[in-house]
Protein backbone atom coordinates (compact mmCIF):
# COMPACT_ATOMS: atom_id res chain seq x y z
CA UNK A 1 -14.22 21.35 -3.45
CA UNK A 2 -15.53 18.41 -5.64
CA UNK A 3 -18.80 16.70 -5.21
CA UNK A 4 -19.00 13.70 -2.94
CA UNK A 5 -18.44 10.26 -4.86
CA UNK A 6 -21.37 8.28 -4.47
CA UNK A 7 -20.63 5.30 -6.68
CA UNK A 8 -19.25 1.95 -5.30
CA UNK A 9 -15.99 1.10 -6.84
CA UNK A 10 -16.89 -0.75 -10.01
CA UNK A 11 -14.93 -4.47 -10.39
CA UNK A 12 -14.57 -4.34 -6.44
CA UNK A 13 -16.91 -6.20 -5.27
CA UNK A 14 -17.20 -10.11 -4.84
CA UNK A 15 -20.04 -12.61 -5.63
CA UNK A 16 -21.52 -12.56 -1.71
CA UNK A 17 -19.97 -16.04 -1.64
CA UNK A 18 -16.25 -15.30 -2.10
CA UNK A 19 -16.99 -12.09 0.19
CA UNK A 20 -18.24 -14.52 3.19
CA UNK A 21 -15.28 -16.13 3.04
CA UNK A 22 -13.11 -13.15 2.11
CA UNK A 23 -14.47 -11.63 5.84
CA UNK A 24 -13.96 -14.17 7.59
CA UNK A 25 -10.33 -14.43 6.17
CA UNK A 26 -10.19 -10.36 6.65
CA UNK A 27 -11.43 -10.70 10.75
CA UNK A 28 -7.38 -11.69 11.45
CA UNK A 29 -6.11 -9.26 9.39
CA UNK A 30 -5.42 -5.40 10.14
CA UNK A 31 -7.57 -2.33 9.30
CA UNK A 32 -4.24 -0.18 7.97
CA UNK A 33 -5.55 3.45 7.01
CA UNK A 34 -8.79 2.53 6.94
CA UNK A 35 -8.39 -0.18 4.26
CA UNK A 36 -8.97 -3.39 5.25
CA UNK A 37 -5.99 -5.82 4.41
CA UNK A 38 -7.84 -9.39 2.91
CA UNK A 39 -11.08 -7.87 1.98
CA UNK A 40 -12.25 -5.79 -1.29
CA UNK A 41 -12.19 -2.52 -1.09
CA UNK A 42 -15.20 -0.73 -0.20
CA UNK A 43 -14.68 2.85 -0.79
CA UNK A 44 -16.49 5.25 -3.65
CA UNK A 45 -14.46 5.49 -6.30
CA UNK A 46 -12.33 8.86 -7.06
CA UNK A 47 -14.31 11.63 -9.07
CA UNK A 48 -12.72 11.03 -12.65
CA UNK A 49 -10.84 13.51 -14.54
CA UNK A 50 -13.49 14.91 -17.56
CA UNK A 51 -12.51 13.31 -21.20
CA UNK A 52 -9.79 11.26 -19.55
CA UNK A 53 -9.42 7.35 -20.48
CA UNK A 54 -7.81 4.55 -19.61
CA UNK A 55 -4.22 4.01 -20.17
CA UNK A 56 -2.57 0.55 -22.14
CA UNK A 57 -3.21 -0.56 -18.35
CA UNK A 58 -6.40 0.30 -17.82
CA UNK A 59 -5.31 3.12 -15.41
CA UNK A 60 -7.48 6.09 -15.20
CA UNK A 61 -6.61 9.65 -14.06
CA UNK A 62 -8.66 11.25 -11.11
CA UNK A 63 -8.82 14.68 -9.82
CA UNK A 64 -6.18 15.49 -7.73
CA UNK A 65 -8.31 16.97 -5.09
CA UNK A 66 -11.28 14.69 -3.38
CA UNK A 67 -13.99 15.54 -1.02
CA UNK A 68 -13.73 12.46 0.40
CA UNK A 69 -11.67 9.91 0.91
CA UNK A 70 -11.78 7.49 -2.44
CA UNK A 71 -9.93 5.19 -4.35
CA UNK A 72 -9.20 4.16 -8.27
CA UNK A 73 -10.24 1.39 -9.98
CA UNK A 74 -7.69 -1.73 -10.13
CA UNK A 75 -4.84 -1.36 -13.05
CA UNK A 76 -1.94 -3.36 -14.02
CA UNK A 77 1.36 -3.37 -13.17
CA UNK A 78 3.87 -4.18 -15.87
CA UNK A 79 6.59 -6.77 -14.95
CA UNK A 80 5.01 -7.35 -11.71
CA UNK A 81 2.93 -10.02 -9.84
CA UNK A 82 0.55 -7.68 -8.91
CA UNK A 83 -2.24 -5.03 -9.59
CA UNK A 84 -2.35 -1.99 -7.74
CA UNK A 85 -5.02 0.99 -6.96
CA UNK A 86 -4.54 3.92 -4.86
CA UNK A 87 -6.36 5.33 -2.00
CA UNK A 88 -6.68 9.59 -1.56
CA UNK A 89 -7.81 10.99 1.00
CA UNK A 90 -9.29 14.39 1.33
CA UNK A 91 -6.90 17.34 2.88
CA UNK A 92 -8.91 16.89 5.98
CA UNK A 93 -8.32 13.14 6.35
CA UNK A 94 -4.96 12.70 5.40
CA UNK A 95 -2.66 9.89 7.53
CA UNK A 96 0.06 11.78 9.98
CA UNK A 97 2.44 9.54 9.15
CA UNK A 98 2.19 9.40 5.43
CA UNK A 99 4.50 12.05 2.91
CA UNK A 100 1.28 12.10 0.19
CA UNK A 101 -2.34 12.09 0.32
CA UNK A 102 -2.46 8.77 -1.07
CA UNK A 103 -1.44 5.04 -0.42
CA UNK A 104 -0.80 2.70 -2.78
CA UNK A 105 -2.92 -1.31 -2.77
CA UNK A 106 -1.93 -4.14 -3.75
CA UNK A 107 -4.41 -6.92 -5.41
CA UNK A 108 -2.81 -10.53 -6.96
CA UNK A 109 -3.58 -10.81 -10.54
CA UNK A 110 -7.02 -13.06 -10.23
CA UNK A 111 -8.59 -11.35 -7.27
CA UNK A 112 -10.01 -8.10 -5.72
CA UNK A 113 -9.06 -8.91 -1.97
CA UNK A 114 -5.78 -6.17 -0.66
CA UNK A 115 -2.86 -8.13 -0.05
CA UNK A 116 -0.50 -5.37 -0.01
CA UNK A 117 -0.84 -1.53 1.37
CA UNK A 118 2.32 0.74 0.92
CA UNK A 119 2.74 4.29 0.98
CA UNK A 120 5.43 6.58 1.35
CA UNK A 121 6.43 8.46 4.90
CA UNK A 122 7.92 11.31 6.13
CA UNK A 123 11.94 10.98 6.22
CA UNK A 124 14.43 9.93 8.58
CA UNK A 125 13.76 13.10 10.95
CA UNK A 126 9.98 11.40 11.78
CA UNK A 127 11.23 8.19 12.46
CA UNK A 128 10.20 7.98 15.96
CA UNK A 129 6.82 9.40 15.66
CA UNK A 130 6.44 6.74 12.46
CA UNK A 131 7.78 3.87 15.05
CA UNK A 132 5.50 4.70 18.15
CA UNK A 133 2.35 4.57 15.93
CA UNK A 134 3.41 1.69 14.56
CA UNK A 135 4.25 -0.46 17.83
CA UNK A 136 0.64 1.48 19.19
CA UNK A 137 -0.80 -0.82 16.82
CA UNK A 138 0.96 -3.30 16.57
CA UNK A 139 3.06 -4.39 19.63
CA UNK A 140 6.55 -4.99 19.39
CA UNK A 141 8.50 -5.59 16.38
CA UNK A 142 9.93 -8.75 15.64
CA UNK A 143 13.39 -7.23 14.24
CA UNK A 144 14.87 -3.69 14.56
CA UNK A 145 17.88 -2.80 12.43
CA UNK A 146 19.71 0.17 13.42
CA UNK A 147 22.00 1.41 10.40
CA UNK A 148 23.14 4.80 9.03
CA UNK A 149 23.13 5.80 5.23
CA UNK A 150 24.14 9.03 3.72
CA UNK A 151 21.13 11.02 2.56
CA UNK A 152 22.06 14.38 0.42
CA UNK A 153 25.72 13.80 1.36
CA UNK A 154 24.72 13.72 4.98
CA UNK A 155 25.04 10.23 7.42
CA UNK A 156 22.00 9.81 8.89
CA UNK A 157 20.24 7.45 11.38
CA UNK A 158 18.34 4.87 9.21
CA UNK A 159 15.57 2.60 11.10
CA UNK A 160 14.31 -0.89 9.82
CA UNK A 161 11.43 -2.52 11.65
CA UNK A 162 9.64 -5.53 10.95
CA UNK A 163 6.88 -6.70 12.78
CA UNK A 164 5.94 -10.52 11.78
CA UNK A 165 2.29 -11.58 12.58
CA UNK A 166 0.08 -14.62 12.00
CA UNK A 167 -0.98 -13.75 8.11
CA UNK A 168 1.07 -10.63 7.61
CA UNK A 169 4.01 -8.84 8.49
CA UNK A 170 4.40 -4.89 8.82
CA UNK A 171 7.84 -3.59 7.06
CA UNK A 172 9.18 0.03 8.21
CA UNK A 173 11.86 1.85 6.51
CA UNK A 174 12.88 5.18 8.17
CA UNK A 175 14.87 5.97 4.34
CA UNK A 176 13.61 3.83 1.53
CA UNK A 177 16.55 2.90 -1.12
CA UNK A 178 14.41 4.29 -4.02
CA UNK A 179 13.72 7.45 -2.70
CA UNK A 180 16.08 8.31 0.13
CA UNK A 181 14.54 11.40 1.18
CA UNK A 182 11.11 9.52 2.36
CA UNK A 183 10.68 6.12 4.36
CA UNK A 184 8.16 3.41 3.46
CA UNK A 185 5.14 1.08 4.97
CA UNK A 186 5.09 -1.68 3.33
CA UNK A 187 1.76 -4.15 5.06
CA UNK A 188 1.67 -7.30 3.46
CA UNK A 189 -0.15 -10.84 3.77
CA UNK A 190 1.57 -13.89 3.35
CA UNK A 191 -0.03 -13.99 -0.38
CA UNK A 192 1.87 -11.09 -1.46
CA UNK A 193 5.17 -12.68 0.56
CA UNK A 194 4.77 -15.53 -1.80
CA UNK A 195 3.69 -13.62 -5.17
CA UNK A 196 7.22 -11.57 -4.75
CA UNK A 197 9.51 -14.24 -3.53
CA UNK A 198 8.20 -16.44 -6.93
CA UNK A 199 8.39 -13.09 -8.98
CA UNK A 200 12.14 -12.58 -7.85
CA UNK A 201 12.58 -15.81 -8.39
CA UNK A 202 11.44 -16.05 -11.61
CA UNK A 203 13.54 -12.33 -12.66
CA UNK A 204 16.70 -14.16 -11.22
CA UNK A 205 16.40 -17.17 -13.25
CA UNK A 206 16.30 -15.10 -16.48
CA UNK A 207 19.45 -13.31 -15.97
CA UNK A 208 22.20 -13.99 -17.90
CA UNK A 209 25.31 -15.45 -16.49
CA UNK A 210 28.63 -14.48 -16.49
């Protein structure tokens, strides 16, 4: 096993100022794997791979195995509206209801608060395991979509919840488009809402007509 990380995430941390206000902002939002959705992140960062450096992005590479639970610096996203980092968590620590050891964040372009936390879940089959943890949580959803989609040339049950709360809303996908074989958590405050609306806004108006 690696060593414990000890340092505080570098570029994560807020003038005390902008963190006052970022915690008082954070108090109404959700604690969603131990990430706190509005604040900076406070976690060590990841033990770095040895002679590794930054991509064109500025995204480094980390060992795949952590004693602790960790996350990687902030790195851009081509194309998108946001930043992202990831979160891993040690073997021992892993979520139940995530399909990796690692969830993705989600930062706006000019600040280190999470507006975004997404990771990738077990498939259809765990749905309702996925769904009561969820409603534990977070009461009852706001809209439930009951569909069916054909996954490896089978017609499964697909579930889509939503659950729409003051300053964020909690999106559930028992088989995500993308990668059919998984589901996806999508936790998002009403920043990110807005940063993607304008973004596919903004991809729409560039398209060529017929």
């Amino acid at each position: 096993m690696l060593g414990r990380a000890k340092r505080v995430i570098t570029g994560l941390v807020l003038p005390a100022a902008c963190l006052s206000a970022a915690a008082a902002n954070a108090q109404e939002l959700p604690v969603v794997f131990g990430v706190q959705l509005g604040a900076p992140v406070t976690l060590p960062e990841c033990v770095r791979l040895e002679g590794e450096t930054p991509n064109a992005d500025g995204r480094i590479y980390y060992h795949v195995d952590q004693a602790t639970t960790c996350a990687g610096l902030p790195f851009r996203r081509p194309n998108s509206p946001f930043r992202g980092a990831d979160v891993q968590f040690s073997r021992e620590e892993k979520p139940e209801i995530t399909s990796t050891d690692m969830i993705g964040l989600d930062f706006s372009k000019d600040s280190d608060k999470v507006i975004g936390i997404e990771t990738g879940t077990p498939g259809y089959a765990a749905a309702a395991l996925i769904i009561a943890q969820l409603t534990a949580k977070f009461g009852k959803p706001t809209v439930v979509d009951d569909d069916r989609q054909v996954v490896g040339g089978i017609s499964v049950p697909t579930k889509h919840l939503i659950w729409k709360r003051s300053g964020f809303t909690v999106d559930y996908q028992s088989v995500y488009p993308f990668y059919t074989k998984e589901g996806r958590i999508l936790v998002s405050t009403d920043e990110y809402d807005r940063l993607a609306r304008e973004a596919a806004a903004d991809r729409a108006a560039k398209r060529t007509p017929l």
